[in-house]
N, C-alpha and C. Protein backbone atom coordinates (compact mmCIF):
# COMPACT_ATOMS: atom_id res chain seq x y z
N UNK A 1 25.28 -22.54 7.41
CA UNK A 1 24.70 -21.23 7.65
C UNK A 1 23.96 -20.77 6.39
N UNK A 2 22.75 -20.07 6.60
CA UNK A 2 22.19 -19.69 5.34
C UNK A 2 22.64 -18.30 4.78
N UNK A 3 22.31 -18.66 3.67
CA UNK A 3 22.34 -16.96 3.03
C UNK A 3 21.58 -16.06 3.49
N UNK A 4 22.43 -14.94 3.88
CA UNK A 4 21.57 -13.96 3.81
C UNK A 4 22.08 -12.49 3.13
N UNK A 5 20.63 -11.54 3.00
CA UNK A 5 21.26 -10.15 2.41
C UNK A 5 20.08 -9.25 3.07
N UNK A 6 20.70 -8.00 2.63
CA UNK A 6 20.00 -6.80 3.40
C UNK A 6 19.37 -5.93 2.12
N UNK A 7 17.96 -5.76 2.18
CA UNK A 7 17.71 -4.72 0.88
C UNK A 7 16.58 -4.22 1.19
N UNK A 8 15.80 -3.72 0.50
CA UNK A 8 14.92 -2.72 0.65
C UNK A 8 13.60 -3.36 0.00
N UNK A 9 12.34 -3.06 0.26
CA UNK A 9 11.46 -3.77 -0.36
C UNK A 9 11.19 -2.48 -1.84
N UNK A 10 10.85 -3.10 -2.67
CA UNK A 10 10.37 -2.53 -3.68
C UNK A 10 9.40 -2.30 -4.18
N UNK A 11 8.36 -3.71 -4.27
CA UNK A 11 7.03 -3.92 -4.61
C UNK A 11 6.48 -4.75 -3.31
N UNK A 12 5.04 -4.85 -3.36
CA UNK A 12 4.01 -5.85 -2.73
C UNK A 12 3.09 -6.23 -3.42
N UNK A 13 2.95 -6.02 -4.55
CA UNK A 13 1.37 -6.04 -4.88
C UNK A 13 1.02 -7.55 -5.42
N UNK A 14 2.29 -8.90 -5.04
CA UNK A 14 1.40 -10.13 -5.25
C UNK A 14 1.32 -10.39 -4.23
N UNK A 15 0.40 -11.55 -4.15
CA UNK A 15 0.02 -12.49 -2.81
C UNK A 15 1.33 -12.78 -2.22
N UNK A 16 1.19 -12.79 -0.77
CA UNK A 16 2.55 -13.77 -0.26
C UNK A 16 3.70 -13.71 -0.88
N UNK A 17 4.14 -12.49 -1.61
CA UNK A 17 5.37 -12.10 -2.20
C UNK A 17 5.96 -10.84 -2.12
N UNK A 18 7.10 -10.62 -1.87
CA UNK A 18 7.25 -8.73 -1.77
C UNK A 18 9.07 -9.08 -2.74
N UNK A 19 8.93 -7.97 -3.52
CA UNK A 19 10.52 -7.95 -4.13
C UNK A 19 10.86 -6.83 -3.50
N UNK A 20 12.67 -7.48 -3.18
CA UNK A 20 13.22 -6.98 -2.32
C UNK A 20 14.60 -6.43 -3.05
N UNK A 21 15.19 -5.00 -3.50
CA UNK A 21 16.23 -4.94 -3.86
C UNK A 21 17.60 -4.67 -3.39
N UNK A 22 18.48 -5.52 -3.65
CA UNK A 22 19.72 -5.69 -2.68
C UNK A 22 20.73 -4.81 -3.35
N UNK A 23 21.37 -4.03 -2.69
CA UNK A 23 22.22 -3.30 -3.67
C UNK A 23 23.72 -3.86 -3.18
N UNK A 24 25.12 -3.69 -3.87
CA UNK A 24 26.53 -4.28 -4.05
C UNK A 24 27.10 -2.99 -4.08
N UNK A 25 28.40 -2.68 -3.62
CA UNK A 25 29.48 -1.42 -4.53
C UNK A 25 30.62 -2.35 -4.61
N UNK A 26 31.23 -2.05 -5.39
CA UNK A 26 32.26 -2.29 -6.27
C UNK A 26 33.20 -1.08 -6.53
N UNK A 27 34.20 -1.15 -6.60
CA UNK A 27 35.46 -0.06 -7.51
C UNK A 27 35.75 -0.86 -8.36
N UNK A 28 35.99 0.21 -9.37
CA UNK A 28 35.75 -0.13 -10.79
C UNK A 28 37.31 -0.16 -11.14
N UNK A 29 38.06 -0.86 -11.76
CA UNK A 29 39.51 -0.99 -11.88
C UNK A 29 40.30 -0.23 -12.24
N UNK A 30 39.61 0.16 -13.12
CA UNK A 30 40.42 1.41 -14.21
C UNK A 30 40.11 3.06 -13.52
N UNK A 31 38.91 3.19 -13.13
CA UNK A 31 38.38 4.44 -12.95
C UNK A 31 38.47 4.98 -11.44
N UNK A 32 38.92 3.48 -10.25
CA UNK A 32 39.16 3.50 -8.72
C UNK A 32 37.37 4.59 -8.43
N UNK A 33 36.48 4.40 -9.22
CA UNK A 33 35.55 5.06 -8.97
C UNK A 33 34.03 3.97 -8.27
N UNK A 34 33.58 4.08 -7.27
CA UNK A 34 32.63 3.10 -6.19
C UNK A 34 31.38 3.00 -7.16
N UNK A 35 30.95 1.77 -7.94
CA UNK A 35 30.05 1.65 -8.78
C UNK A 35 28.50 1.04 -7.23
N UNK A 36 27.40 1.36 -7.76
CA UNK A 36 26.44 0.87 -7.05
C UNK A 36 25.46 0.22 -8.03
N UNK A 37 25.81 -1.83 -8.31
CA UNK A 37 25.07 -2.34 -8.63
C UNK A 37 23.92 -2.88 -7.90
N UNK A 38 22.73 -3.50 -8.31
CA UNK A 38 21.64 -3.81 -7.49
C UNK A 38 21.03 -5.54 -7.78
N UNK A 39 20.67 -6.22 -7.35
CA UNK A 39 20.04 -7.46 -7.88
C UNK A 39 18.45 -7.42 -7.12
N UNK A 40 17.67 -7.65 -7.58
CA UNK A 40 16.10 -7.52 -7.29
C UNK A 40 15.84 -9.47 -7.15
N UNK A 41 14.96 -9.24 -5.77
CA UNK A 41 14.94 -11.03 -5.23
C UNK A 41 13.16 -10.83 -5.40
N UNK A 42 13.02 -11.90 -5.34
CA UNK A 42 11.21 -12.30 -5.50
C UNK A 42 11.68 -13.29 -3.87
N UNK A 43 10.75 -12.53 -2.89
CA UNK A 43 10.98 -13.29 -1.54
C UNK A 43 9.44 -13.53 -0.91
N UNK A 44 9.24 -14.59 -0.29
CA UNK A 44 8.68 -14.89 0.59
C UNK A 44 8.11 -13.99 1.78
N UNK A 45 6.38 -14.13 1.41
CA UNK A 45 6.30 -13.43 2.74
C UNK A 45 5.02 -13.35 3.66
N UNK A 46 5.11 -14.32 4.42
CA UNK A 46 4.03 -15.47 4.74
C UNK A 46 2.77 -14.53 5.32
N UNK A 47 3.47 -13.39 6.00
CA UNK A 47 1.96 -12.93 6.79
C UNK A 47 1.86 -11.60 5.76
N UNK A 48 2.61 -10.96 5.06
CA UNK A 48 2.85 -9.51 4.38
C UNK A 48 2.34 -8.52 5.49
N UNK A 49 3.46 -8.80 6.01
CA UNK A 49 3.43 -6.75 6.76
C UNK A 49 4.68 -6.40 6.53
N UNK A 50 5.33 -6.62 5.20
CA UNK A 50 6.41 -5.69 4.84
C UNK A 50 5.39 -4.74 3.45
N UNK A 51 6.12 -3.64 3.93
CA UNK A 51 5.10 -2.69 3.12
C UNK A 51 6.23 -1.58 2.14
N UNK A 52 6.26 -0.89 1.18
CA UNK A 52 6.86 -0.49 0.55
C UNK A 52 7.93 0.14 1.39
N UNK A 53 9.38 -0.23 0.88
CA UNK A 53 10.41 1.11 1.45
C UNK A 53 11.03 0.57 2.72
N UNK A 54 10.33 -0.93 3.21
CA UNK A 54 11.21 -1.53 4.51
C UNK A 54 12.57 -1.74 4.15
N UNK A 55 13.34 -1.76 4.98
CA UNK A 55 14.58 -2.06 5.21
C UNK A 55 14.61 -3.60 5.89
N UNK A 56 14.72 -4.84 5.36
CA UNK A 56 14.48 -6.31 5.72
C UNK A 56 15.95 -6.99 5.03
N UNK A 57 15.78 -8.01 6.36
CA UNK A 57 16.47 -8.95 6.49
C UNK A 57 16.06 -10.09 5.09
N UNK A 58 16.71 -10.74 4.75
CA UNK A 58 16.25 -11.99 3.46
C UNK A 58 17.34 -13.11 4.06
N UNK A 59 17.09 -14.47 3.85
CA UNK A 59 17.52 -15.60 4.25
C UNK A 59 17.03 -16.67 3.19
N UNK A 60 17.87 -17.64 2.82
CA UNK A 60 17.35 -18.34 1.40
C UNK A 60 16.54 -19.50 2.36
N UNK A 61 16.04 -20.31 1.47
CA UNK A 61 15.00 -21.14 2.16
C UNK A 61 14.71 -22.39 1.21
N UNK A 62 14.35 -23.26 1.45
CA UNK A 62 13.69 -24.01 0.28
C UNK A 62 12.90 -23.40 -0.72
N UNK A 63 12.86 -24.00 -2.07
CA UNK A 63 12.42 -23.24 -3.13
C UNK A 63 11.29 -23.51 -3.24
N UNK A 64 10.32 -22.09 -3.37
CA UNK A 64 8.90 -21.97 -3.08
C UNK A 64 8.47 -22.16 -4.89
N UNK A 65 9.12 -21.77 -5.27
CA UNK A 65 8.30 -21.53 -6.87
C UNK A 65 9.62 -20.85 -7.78
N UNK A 66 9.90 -20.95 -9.26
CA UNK A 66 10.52 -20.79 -10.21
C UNK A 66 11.35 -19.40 -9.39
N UNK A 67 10.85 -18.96 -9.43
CA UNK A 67 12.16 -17.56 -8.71
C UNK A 67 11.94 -17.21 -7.71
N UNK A 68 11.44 -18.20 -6.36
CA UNK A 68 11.10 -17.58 -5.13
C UNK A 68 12.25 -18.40 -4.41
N UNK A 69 13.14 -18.09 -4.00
CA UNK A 69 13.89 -19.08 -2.68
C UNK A 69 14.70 -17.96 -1.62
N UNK A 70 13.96 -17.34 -1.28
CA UNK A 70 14.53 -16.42 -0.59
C UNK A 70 13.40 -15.98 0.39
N UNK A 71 13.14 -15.80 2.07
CA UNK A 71 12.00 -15.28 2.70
C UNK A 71 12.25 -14.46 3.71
N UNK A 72 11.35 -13.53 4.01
CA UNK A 72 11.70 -12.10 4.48
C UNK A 72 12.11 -12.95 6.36
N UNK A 73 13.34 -12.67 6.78
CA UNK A 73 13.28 -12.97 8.11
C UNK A 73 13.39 -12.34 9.17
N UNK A 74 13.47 -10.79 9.06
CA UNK A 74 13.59 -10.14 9.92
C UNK A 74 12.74 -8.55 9.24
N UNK A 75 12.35 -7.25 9.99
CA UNK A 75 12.34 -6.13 9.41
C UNK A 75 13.22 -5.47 10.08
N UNK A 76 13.87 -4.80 9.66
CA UNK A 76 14.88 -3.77 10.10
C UNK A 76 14.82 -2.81 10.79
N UNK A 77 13.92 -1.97 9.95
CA UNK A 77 13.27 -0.91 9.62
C UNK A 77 12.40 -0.39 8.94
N UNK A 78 11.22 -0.23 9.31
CA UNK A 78 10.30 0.14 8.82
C UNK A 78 10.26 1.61 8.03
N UNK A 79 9.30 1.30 6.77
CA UNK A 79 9.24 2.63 6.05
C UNK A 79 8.37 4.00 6.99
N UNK A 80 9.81 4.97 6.45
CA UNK A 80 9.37 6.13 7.00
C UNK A 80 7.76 6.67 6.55
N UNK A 81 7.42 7.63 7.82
CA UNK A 81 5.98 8.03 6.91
C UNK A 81 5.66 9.29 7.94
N UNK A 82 5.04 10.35 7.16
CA UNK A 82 4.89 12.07 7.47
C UNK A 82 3.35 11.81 7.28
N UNK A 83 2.83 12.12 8.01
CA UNK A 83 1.02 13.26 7.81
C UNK A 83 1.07 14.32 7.96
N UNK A 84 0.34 14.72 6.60
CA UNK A 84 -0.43 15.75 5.83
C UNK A 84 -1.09 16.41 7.06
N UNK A 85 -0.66 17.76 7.68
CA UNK A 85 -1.23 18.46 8.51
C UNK A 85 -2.92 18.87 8.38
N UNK A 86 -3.16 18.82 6.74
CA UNK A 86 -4.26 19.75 6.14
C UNK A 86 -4.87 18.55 6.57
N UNK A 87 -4.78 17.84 6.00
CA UNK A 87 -5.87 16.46 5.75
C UNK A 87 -6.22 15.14 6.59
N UNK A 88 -4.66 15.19 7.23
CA UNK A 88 -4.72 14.04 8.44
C UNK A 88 -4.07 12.57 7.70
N UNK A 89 -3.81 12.66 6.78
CA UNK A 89 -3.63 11.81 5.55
C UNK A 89 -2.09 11.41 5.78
N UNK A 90 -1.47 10.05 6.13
CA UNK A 90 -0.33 9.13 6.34
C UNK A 90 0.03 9.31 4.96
N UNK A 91 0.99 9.36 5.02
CA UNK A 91 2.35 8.91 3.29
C UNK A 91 3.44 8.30 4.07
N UNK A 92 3.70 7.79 3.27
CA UNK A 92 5.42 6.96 3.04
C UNK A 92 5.73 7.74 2.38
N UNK A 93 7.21 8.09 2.58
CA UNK A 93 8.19 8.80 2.35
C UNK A 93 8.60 8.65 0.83
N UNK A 94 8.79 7.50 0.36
CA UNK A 94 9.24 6.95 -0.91
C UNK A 94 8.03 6.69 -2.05
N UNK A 95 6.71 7.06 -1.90
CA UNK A 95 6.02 7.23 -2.53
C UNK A 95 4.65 8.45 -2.52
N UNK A 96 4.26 8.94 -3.13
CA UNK A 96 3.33 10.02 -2.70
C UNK A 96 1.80 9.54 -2.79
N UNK A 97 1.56 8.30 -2.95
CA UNK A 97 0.26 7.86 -2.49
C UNK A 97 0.33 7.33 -1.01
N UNK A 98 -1.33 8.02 -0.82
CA UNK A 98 -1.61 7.28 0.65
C UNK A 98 -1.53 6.07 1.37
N UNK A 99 -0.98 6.22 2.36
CA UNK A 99 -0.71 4.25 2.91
C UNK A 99 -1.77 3.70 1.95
N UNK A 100 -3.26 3.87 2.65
CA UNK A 100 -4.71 3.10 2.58
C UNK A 100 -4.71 2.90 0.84
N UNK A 101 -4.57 3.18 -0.31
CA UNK A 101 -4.72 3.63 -1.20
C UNK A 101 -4.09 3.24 -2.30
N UNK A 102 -2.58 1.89 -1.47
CA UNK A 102 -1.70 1.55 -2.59
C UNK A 102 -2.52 0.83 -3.68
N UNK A 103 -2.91 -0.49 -2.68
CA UNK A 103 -3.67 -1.76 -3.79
C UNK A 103 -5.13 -1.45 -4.15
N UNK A 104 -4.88 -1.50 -5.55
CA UNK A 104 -6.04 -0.97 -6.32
C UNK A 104 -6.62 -1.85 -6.60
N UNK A 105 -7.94 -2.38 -6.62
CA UNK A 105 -9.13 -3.23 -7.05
C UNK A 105 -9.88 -3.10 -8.30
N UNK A 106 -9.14 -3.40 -9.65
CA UNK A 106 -10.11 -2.81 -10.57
C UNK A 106 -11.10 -3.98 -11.25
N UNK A 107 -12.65 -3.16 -11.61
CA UNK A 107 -13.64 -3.78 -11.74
C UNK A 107 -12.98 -5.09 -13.15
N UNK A 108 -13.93 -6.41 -12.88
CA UNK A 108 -13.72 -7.21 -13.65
C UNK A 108 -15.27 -7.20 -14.80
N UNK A 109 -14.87 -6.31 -16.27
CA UNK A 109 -15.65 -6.37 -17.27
C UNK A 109 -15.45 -6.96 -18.51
């Protein structure tokens, strides 16, 4: 059976890659207090329509490259998103730039 984990996407902005962060709790021995550690995966992601703030499935896979062995296999849940009554203008919830507007193109001088 393969590995799998549940986390959240974090970034997109390489090719065919989205990092995905998985979070853990723990109680802490001494303190009986619920710690929330996190590990951040570099995953696979062949067509990219995971977009900031999904909630995705991860499954390990053969190793694509130095820290890639992990690929998105399911979405969960998709990132929430509100429009701007004034403007007509889509946001995601977890960031205040416009969907259209994340990946920036800057001139090569």
């Amino acid at each position: 059976m393969r590995q799998n984990f549940i986390g959240m996407v974090i970034n997109t902005t390489a090719i065919k890659t989205a990092k995905v962060r998985v979070a853990h709790h723990l109680l802490h021995p001494k303190v009986q207090k619920v710690i929330t550690r996190h590990r951040n995966f570099l995953v696979h992601d062949e067509k990219e329509k995971s977009q900031v703030g999904d909630i995705v499935r991860i499954e390990a896979c053969q190793k694509i490259s130095k820290r890639k062995a992990f690929s998105i296999a399911e979405i969960i849940k998709p990132a929430e998103t509100y429009t701007d009554n004034d403007t007509g203008t889509v946001y995601r919830k977890t960031h205040k730039l416009p969907i259209n507007s994340e990946k920036k193109s800057y001139p090569l001088s």
